[in-house]
Protein backbone atom coordinates (compact mmCIF):
# COMPACT_ATOMS: atom_id res chain seq x y z
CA UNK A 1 -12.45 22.39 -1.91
CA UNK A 2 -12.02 20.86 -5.65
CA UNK A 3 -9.04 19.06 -5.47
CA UNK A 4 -6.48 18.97 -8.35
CA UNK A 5 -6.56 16.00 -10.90
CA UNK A 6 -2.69 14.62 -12.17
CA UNK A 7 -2.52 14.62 -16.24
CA UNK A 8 -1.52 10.81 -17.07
CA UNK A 9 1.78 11.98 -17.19
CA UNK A 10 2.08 13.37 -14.52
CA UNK A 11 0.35 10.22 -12.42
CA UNK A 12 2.84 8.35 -13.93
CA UNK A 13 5.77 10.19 -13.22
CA UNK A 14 5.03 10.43 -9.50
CA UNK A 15 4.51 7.20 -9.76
CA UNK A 16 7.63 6.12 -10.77
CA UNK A 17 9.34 8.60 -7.96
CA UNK A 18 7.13 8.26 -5.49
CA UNK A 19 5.44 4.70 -5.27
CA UNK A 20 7.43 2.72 -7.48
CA UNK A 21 5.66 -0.32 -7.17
CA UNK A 22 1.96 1.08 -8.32
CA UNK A 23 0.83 1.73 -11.66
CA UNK A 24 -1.71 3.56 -13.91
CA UNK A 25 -4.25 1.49 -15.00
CA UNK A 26 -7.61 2.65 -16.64
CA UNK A 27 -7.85 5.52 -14.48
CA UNK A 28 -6.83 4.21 -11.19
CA UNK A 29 -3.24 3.96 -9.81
CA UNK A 30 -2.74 0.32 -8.30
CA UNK A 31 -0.73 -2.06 -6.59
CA UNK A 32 -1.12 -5.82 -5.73
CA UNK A 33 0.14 -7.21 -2.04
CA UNK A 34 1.25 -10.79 -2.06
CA UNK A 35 0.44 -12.40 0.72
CA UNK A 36 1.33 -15.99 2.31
CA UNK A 37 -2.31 -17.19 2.61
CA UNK A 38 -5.59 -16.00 3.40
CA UNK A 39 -5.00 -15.18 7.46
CA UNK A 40 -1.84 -12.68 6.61
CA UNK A 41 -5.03 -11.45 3.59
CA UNK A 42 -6.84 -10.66 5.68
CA UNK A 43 -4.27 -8.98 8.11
CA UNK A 44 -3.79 -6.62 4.93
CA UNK A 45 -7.28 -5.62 3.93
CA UNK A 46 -8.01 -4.59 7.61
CA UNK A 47 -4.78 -2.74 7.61
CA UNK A 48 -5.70 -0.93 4.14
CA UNK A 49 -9.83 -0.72 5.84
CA UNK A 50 -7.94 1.33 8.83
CA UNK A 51 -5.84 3.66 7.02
CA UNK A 52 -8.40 4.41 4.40
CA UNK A 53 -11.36 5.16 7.21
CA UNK A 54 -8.98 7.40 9.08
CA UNK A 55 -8.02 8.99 6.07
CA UNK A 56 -11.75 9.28 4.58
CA UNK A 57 -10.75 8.15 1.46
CA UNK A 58 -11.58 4.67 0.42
CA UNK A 59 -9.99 2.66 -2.08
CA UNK A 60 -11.84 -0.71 -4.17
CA UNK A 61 -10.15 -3.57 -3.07
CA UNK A 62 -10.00 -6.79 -4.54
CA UNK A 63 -9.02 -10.18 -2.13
CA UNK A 64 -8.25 -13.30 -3.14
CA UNK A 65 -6.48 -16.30 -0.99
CA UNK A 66 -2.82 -14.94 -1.24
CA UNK A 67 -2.97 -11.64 -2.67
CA UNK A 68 -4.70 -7.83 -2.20
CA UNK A 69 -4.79 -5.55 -5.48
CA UNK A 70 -5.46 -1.99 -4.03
CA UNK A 71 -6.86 0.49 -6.48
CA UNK A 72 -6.98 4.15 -5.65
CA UNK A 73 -8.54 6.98 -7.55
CA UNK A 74 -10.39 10.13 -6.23
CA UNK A 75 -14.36 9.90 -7.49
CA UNK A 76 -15.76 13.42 -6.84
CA UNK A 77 -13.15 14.70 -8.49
CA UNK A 78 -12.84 12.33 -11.73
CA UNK A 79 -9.17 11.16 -11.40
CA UNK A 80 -6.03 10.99 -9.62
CA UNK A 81 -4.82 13.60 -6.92
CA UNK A 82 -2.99 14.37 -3.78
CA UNK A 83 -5.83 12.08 -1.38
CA UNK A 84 -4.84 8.94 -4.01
CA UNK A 85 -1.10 9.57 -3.75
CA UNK A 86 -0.63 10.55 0.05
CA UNK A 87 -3.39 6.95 0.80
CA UNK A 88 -1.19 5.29 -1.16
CA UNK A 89 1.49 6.36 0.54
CA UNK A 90 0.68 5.11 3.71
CA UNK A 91 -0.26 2.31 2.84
CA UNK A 92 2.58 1.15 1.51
CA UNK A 93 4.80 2.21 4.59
CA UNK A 94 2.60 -0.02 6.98
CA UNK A 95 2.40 -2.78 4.63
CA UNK A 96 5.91 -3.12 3.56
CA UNK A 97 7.23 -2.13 7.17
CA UNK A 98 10.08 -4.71 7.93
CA UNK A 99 11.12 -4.22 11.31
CA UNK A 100 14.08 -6.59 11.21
CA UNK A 101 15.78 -4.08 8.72
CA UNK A 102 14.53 -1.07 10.64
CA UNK A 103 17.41 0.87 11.80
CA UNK A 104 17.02 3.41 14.52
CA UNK A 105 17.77 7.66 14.88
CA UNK A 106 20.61 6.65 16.66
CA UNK A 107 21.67 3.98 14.38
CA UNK A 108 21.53 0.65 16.14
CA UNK A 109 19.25 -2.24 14.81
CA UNK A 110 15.49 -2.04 15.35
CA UNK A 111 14.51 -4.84 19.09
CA UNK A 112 11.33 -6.24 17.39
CA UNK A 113 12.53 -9.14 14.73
CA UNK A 114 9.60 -8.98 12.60
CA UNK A 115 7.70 -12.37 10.97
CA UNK A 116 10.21 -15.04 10.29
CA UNK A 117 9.82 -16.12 6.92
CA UNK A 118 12.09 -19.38 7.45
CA UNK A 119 8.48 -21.77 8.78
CA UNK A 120 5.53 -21.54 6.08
CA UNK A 121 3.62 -21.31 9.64
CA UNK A 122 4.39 -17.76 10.26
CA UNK A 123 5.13 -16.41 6.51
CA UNK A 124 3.12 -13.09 6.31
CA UNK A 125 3.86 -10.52 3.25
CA UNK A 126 6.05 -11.74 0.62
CA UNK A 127 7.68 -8.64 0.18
CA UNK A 128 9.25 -7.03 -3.06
C-alpha cells in the first residue's frame, strides 16, 4: 500500500493543529523532550523504542544527558504521512502524560500523583 505524502503545507498545518509542539525541519517533523538527567533519558528513549517497535515505524533519535530530539519521517515513501503523524501522536500522549492533572470519566481527580518535581531526586520530564 503506497502511503500518501503531506505537501509542506500541509505538514505544517497539521502540525500546528495536531502536535503543536513539533516542527518541520528538512524533511522530518520533530520534537525535542527535556528531560531532568540522563536516568529519566533514558526512561524516554525506551518509551519512544516501545511505541515505535509496536507501531513498526521507527523514528532517528538523538540522546544527549537531559534531552531526546525525536525525528519522524516515512522513508519508503519519501516524506511525511499518516504513520509519522499518528507515531507522533502517541508518543507525545505517553510522554507528556501527567497523571496528577488527569481527571477521570466521572470527573474526580486521577489516585496516582505522578513524579514530584519539588526534590531534584525524583524530577523526570520537564514538561511544556
Amino acid at each position: 500500500m503506497t502511503a500518501t505524502v503531506y505537501s509542506e503545507s500541509e505538514v505544517k498545518a497539521k502540525l500546528e493543529s495536531e502536535l503543536p509542539q513539533w516542527f518541520l525541519e528538512n524533511g522530518w517533523i520533530r520534537r525535542k523532550y527535556k528531560t531532568s538527567g540522563w536516568k529519566a533519558t533514558l526512561m524516554v528513549v525506551n518509551t519512544i523504542g516501545h511505541l515505535a517497535e509496536a507501531a513498526w515505524h521507527h523514528p532517528d533519535l538523538t540522546v544527549s544527558y537531559a534531552f531526546v530530539i525525536v525525528k519522524l519521517c516515512t522513508h519508503d515513501a519519501k516524506g511525511i504521512t499518516d504513520k509519522d503523524f499518528e507515531l507522533a501522536l502517541k508518543i507525545e500522549q505517553v510522554i507528556g502524560w501527567q497523571p496528577a492533572k488527569q481527571v477521570n470519566a466521572d470527573g474526580s481527580k486521577s489516585a496516582l500523583e505522578g513524579t514530584p518535581n519539588d526534590d531534584a531526586r525524583f524530577k523526570y520530564i520537564k514538561y511544556d
